[in-house]
Protein backbone atom coordinates (compact mmCIF):
# COMPACT_ATOMS: atom_id res chain seq x y z
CA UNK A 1 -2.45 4.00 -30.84
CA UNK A 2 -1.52 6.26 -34.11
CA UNK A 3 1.73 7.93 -34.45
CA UNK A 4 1.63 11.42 -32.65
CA UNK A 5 1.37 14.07 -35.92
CA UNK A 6 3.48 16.41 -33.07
CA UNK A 7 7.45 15.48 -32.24
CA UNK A 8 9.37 18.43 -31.04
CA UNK A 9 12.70 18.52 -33.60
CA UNK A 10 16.45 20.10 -32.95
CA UNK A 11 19.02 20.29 -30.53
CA UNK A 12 16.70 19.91 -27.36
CA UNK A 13 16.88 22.82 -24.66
CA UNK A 14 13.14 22.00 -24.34
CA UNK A 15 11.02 21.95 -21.50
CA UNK A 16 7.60 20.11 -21.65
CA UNK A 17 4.72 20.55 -19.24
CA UNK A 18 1.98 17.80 -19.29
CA UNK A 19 -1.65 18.41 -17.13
CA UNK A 20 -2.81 15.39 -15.78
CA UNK A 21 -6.47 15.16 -15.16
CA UNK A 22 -5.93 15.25 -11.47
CA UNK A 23 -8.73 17.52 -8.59
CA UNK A 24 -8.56 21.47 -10.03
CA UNK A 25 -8.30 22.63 -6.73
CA UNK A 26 -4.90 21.43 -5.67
CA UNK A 27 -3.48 22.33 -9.49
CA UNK A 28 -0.79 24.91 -9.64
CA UNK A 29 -0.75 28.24 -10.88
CA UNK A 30 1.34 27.10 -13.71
CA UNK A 31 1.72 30.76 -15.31
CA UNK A 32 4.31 31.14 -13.21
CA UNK A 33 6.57 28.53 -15.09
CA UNK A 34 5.91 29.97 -18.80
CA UNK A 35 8.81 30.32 -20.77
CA UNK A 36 8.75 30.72 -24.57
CA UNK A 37 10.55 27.00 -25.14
CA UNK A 38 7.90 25.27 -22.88
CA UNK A 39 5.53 22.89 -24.90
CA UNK A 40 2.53 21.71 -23.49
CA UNK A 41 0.70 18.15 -23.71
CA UNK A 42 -2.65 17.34 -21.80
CA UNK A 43 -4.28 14.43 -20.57
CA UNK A 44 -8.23 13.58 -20.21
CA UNK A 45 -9.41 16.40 -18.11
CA UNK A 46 -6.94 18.00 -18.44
CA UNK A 47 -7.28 18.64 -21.77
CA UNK A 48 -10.28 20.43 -21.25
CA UNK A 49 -9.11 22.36 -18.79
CA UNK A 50 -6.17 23.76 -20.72
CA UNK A 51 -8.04 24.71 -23.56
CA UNK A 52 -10.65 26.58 -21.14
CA UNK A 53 -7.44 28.45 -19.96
CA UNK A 54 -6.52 29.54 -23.46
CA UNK A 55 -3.66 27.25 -23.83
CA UNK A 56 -3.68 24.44 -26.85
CA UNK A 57 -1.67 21.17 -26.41
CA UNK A 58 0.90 20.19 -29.21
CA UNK A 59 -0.46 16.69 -27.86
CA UNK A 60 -3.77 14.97 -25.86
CA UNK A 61 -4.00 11.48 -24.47
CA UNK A 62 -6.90 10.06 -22.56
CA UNK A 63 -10.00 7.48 -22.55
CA UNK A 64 -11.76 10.79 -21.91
CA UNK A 65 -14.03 9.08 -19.39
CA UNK A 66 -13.78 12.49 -17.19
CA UNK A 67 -15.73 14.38 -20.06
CA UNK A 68 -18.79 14.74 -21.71
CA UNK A 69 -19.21 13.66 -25.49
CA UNK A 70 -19.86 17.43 -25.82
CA UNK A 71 -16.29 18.77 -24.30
CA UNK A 72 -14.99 15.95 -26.71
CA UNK A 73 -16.20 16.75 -29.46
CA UNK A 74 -15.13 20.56 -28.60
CA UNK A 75 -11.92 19.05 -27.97
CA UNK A 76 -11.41 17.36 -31.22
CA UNK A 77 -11.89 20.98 -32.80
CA UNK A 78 -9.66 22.59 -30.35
CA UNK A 79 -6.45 20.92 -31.37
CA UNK A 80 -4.59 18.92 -34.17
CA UNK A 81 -3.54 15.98 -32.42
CA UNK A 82 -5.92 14.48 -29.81
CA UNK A 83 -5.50 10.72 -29.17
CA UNK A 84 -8.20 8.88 -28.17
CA UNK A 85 -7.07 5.65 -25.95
CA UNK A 86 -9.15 2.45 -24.43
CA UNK A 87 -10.71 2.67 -21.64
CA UNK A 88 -9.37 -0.71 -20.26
CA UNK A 89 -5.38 -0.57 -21.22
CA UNK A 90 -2.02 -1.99 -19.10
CA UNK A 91 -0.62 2.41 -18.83
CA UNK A 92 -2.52 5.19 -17.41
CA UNK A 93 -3.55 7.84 -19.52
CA UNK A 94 -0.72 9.92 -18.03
CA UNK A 95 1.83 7.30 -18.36
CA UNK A 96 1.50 7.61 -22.09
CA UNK A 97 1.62 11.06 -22.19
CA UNK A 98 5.21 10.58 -20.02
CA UNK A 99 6.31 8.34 -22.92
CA UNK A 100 5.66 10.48 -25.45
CA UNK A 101 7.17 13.49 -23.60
CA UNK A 102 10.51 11.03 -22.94
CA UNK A 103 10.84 10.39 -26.43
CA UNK A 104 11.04 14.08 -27.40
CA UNK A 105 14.47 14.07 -24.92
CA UNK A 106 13.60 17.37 -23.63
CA UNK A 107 15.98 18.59 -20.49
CA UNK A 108 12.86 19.08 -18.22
CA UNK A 109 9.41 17.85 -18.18
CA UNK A 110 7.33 19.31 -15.65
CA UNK A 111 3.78 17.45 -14.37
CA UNK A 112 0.53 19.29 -13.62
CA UNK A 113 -2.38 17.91 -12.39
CA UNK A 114 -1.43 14.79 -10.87
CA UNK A 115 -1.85 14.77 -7.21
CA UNK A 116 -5.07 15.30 -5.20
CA UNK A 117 -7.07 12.78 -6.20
CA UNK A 118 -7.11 8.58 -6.02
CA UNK A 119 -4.15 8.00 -3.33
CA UNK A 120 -3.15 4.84 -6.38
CA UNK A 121 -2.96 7.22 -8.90
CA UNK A 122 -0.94 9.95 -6.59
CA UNK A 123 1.69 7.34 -5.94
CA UNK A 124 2.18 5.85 -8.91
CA UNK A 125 2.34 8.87 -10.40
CA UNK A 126 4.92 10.28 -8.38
CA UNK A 127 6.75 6.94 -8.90
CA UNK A 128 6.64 7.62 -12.66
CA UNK A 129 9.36 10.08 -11.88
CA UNK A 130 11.98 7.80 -11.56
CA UNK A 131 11.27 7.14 -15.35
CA UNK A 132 13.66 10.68 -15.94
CA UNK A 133 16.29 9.22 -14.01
CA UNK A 134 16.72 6.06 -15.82
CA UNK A 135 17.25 8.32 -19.06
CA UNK A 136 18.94 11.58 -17.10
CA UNK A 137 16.27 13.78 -18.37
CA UNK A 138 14.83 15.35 -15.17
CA UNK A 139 10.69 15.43 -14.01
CA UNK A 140 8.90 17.07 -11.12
CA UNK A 141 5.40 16.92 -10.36
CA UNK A 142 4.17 20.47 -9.29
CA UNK A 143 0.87 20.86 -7.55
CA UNK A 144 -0.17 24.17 -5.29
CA UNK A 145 1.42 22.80 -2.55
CA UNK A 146 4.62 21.06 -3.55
CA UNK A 147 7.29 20.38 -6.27
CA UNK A 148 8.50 16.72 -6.01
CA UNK A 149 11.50 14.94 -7.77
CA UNK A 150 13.83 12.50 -7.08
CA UNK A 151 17.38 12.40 -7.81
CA UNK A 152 20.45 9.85 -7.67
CA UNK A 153 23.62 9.77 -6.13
CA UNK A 154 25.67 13.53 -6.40
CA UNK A 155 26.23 16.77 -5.57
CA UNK A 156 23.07 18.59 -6.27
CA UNK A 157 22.60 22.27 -5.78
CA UNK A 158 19.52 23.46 -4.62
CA UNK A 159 18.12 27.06 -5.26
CA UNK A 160 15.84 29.25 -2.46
CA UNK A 161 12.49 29.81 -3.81
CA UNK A 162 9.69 31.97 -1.44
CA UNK A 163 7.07 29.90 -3.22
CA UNK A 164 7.96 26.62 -1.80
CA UNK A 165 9.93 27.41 1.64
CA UNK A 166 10.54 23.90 2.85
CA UNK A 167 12.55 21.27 1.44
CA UNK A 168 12.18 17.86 2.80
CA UNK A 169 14.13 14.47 1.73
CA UNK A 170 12.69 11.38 1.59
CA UNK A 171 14.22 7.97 0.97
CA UNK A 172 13.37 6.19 -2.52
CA UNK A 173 15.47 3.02 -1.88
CA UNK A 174 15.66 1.39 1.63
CA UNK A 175 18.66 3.08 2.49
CA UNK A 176 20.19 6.51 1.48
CA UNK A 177 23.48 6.72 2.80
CA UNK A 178 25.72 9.77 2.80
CA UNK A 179 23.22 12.39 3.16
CA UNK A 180 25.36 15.80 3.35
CA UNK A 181 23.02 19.24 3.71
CA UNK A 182 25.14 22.72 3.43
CA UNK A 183 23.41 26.02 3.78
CA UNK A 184 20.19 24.45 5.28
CA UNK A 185 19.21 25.31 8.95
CA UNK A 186 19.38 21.95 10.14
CA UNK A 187 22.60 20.98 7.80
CA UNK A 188 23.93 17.56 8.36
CA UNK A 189 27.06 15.69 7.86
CA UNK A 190 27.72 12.13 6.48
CA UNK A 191 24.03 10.53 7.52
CA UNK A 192 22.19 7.65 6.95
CA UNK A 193 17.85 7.50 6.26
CA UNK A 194 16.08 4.58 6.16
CA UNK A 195 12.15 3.64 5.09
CA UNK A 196 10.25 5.40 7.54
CA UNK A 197 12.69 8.07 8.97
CA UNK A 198 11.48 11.46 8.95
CA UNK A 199 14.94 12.92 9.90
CA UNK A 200 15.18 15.09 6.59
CA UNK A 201 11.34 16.30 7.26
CA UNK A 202 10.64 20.22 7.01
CA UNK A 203 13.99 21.62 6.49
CA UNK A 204 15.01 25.18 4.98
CA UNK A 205 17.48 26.83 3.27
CA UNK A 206 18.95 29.82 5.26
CA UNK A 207 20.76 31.16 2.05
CA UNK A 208 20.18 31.98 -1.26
CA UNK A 209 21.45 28.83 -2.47
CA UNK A 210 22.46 25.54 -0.68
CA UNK A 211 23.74 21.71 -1.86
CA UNK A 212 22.99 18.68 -0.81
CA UNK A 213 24.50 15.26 -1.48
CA UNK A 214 24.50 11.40 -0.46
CA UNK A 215 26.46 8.52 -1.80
CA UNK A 216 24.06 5.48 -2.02
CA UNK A 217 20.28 5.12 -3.08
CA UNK A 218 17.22 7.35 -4.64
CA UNK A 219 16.35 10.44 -2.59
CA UNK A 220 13.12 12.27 -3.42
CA UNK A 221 13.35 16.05 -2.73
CA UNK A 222 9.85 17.46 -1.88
CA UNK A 223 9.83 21.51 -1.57
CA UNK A 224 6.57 22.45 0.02
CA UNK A 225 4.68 25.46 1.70
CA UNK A 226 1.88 25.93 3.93
């Protein structure tokens, strides 16, 4: 694959949002995480779909095998810097969009689009997350249900937000010792999850803004609503 014509330059403070080519119907409202610094990069479908919703991508991977050669070619007008990838490749189209968004070392990159569809995709998608941790640049994947991410060992303050009520933990690693939850309504003190527990299910803050910690492993924090 070419060199991408778009790299984002300066001191960083940047937040990129990539849409995956994942179902429309369970895709977020994203409007409500515009901000002036964000810069967007699509991928297959999603492409299109951006473009339709009057947005244009610094960036576009895919195979485009969710499009017509008509919404290509439309595509290819649309924006400066569409890359066009092989259909039969070792990443997913949306892995190499994540690579190209790591290598811009923004402080947030936010995923779109990703959830909803093939259950091998979902997963492996939401496993791509740990990718952020492994360079301390942090990655959710947002759909109109949830905002996932996964965090390592700390203190970690958590915000309330009406759009996503419940906060849930779930074990990355085997274990996740340590698991400390302060201004939750089921807090907890000095606990211990393993594979399979659902002790940390469902959970919700009961002030403004709460922490929660644990000493070993990979938790991933899912907020969620109804």
């Amino acid at each position: 694959m070419a060199d991408c014509l778009f790299t984002i330059e300066g001191e960083g403070n940047m937040i990129i949002h990539i849409l995956a080519g994942g179902p429309a119907e369970y895709c977020a409202d994203f409007s409500r995480y515009e901000s002036e610094k964000v810069v967007w990069a699509a991928v297959d479908r999603g492409v299109y779909r951006l473009l339709k919703g009057g947005i244009t991508p610094a960036v576009a991977f895919g195979d485009y095998d969710s499009v017509t050669e008509e919404e290509l070619v439309w595509m290819g007008q649309q924006t400066n810097d569409l890359h066009i990838v092989p259909r039969e490749k070792d990443q997913t189209d949306l892995e190499i969009a994540i690579n190209w968004a790591l290598e811009q070392n923004p402080t947030l990159i936010r995923i779109f689009g990703a959830t909803g569809g093939r259950l091998d995709h979902g997963l492996a998608n939401i496993q791509m997350l740990l990718r952020g941790l492994e360079v301390e640049i942090e990655m959710c994947i947002v759909d109109n249900k949830n905002e996932i991410s996964v965090k390592k060992v700390g203190t970690h303050i958590i915000e309330d937000n009406k759009n996503f009520p419940y906060v849930s933990f779930v074990p990355v690693t085997e274990i996740v010792e340590g698991i400390t939850l302060f201004g939750f309504k089921y807090p907890l003190t000095n606990k211990t999850i393993e594979w399979g527990s659902t002790l940390c299910i469902s959970n919700e803050l009961v002030e403004e803004k709460g922490t929660f910690s644990f000493t070993s492993g990979i938790l991933m924090v899912i907020r969620s609503t109804d």
